[in-house]
Protein backbone atom coordinates (compact mmCIF):
# COMPACT_ATOMS: atom_id res chain seq x y z
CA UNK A 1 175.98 87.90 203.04
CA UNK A 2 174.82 85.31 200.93
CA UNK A 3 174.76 81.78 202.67
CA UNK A 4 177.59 79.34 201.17
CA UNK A 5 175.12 76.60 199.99
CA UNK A 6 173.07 79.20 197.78
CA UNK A 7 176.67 79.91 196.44
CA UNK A 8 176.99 76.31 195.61
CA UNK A 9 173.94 75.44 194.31
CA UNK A 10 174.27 78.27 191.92
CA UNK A 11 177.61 77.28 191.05
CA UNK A 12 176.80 73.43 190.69
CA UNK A 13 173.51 74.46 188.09
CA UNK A 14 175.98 76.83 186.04
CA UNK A 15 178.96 74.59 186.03
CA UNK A 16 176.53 71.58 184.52
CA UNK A 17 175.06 73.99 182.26
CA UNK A 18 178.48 74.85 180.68
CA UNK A 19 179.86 71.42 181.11
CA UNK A 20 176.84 70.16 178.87
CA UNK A 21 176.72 73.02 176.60
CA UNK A 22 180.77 73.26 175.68
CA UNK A 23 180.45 69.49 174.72
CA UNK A 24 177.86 69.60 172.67
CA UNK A 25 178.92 72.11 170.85
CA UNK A 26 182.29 71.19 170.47
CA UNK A 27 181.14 67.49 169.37
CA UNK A 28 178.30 68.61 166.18
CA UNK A 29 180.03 71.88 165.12
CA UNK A 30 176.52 73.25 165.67
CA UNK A 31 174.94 76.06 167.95
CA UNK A 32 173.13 74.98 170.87
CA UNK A 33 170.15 76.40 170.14
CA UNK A 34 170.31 74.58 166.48
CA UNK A 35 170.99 71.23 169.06
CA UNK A 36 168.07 71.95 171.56
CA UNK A 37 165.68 72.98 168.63
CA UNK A 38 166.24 69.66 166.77
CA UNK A 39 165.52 67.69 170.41
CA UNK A 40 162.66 70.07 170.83
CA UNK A 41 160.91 69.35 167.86
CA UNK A 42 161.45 65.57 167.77
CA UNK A 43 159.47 65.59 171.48
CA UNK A 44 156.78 67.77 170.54
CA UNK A 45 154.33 66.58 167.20
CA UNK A 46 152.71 69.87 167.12
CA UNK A 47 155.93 72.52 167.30
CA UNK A 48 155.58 75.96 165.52
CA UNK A 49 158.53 78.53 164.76
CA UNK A 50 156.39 80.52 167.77
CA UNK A 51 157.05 77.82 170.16
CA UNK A 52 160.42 77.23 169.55
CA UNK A 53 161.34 81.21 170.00
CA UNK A 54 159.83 81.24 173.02
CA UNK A 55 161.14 77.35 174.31
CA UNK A 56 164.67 78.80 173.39
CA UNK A 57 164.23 82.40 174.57
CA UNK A 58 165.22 83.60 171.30
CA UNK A 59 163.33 86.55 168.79
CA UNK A 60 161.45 85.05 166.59
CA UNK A 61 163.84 86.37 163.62
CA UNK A 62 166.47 84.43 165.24
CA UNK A 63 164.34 81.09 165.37
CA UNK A 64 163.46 81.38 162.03
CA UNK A 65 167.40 81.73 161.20
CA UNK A 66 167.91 78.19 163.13
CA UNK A 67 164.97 77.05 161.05
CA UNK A 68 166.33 77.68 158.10
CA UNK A 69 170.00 76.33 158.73
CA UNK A 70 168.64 73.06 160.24
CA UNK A 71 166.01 72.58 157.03
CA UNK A 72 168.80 73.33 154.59
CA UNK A 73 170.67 70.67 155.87
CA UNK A 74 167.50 68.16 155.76
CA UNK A 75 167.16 68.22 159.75
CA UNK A 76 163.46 69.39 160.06
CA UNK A 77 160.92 70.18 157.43
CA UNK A 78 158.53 72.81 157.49
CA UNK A 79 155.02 72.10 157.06
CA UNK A 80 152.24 73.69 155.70
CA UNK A 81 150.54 76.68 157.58
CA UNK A 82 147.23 75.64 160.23
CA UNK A 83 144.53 77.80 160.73
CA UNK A 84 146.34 80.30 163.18
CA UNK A 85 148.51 80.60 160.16
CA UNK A 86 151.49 79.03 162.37
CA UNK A 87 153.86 76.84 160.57
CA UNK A 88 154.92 73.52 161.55
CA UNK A 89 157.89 71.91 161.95
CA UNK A 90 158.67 68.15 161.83
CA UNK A 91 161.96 66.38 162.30
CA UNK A 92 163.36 64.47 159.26
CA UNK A 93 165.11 61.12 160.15
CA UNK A 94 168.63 62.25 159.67
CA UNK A 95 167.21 64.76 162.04
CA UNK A 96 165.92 62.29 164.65
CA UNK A 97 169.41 60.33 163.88
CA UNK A 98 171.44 63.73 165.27
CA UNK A 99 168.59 63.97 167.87
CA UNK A 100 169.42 60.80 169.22
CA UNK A 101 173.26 61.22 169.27
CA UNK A 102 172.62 64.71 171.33
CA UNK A 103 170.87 63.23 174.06
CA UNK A 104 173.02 60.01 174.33
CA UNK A 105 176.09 62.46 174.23
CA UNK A 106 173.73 65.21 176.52
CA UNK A 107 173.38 62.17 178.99
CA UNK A 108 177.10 60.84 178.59
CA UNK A 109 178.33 64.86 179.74
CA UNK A 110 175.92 64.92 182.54
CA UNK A 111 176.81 62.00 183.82
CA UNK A 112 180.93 62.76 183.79
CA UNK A 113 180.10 65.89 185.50
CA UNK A 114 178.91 64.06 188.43
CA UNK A 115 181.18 61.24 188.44
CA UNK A 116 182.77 62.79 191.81
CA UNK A 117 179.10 60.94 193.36
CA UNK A 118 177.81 57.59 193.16
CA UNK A 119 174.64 56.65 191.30
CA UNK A 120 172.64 56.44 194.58
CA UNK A 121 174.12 60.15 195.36
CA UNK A 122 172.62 60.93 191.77
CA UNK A 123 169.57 59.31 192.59
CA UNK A 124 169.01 61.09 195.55
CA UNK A 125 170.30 64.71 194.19
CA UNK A 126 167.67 64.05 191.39
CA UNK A 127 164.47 63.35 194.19
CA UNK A 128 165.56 67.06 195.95
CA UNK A 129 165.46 68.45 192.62
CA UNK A 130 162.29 67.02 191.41
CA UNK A 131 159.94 69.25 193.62
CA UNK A 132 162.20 72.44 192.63
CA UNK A 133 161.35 71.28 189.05
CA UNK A 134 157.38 70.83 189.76
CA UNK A 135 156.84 73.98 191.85
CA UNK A 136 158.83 76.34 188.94
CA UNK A 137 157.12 74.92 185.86
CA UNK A 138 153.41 76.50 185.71
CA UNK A 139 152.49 76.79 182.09
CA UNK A 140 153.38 74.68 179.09
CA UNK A 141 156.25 76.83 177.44
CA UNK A 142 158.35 76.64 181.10
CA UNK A 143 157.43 72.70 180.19
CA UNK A 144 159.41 73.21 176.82
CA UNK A 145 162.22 75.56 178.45
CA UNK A 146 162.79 73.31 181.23
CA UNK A 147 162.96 69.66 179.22
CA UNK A 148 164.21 71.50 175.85
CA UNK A 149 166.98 69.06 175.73
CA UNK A 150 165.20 66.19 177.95
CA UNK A 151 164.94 61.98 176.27
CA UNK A 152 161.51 62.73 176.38
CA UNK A 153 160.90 58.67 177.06
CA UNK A 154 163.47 58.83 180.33
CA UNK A 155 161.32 60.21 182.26
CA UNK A 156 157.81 58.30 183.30
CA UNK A 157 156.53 60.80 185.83
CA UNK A 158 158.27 64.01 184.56
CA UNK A 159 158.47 66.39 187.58
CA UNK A 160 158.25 69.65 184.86
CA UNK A 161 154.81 68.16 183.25
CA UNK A 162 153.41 67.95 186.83
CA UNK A 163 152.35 71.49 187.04
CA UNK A 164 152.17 72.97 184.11
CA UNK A 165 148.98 74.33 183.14
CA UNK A 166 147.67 75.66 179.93
């Protein structure tokens, strides 16, 4: 039988998941992979249509599709090919507007989702969770999975950069 806290943890990662997800959808009308990709791009200066497939699990026929709705609505531009023949993608400033609104909403939803603890509780749930973080990010694309929808300046000492390596 599994033990109860396993149960709980599991069921305390899902529920936030949802919790976060469900709002942000509901509040921009947009898919949460359109969301994350938008944050995604704004943290990373050098992001490709490869890297965001693979940062939001997706085929890269279905990134392209989110590429295409967010450019067509001036959210990110496409740049020109690079030597791997990779295209770029940079966030516009209405783009980096809606970016900022996700993550101030992203932090507002995490934050009423744990409003049953105090902010030392949250504090201290954070420090367990930080090694979990370090020890499961090894490469740079579980970097990008992991902090897809991360304020990329929150975090000074970011537990999922810690161990990454290539």
């Amino acid at each position: 039988m599994t033990p109860a806290y396993l149960n709980q943890i599991a069921a305390f990662a899902r529920g936030l998941n949802t919790h976060v997800e469900r709002e942000l959808e509901a509040s921009f009308g947009r898919s949460l992979s359109e969301l994350t990709a938008l944050v995604s791009i704004q943290n990373c200066d050098q992001f490709h249509i490869g890297w965001l497939a693979q940062t939001l699990s997706l085929q890269h026929s279905s990134a392209v599709r989110v590429v295409d709705r967010l450019e067509k609505d001036g959210l990110i531009a496409r740049l020109d090919k690079d030597a791997k023949k990779q295209v770029g993608l940079k966030i516009t400033k209405a783009g980096a507007t809606l970016a900022k609104k996700i993550l101030a909403l992203r932090a507002k939803a995490t934050e009423s989702y744990l409003s049953a603890i105090n902010s030392e509780q949250q504090s201290a749930l954070a420090a367990i969770i930080e090694p979990v973080i370090t020890a499961r990010t090894t490469s740079k694309i579980e970097l990008y999975q992991y902090c897809a929808l991360c304020d990329d300046g929150a975090c000074t000492n970011c537990p999922a950069g810690a161990e990454s390596t290539d």
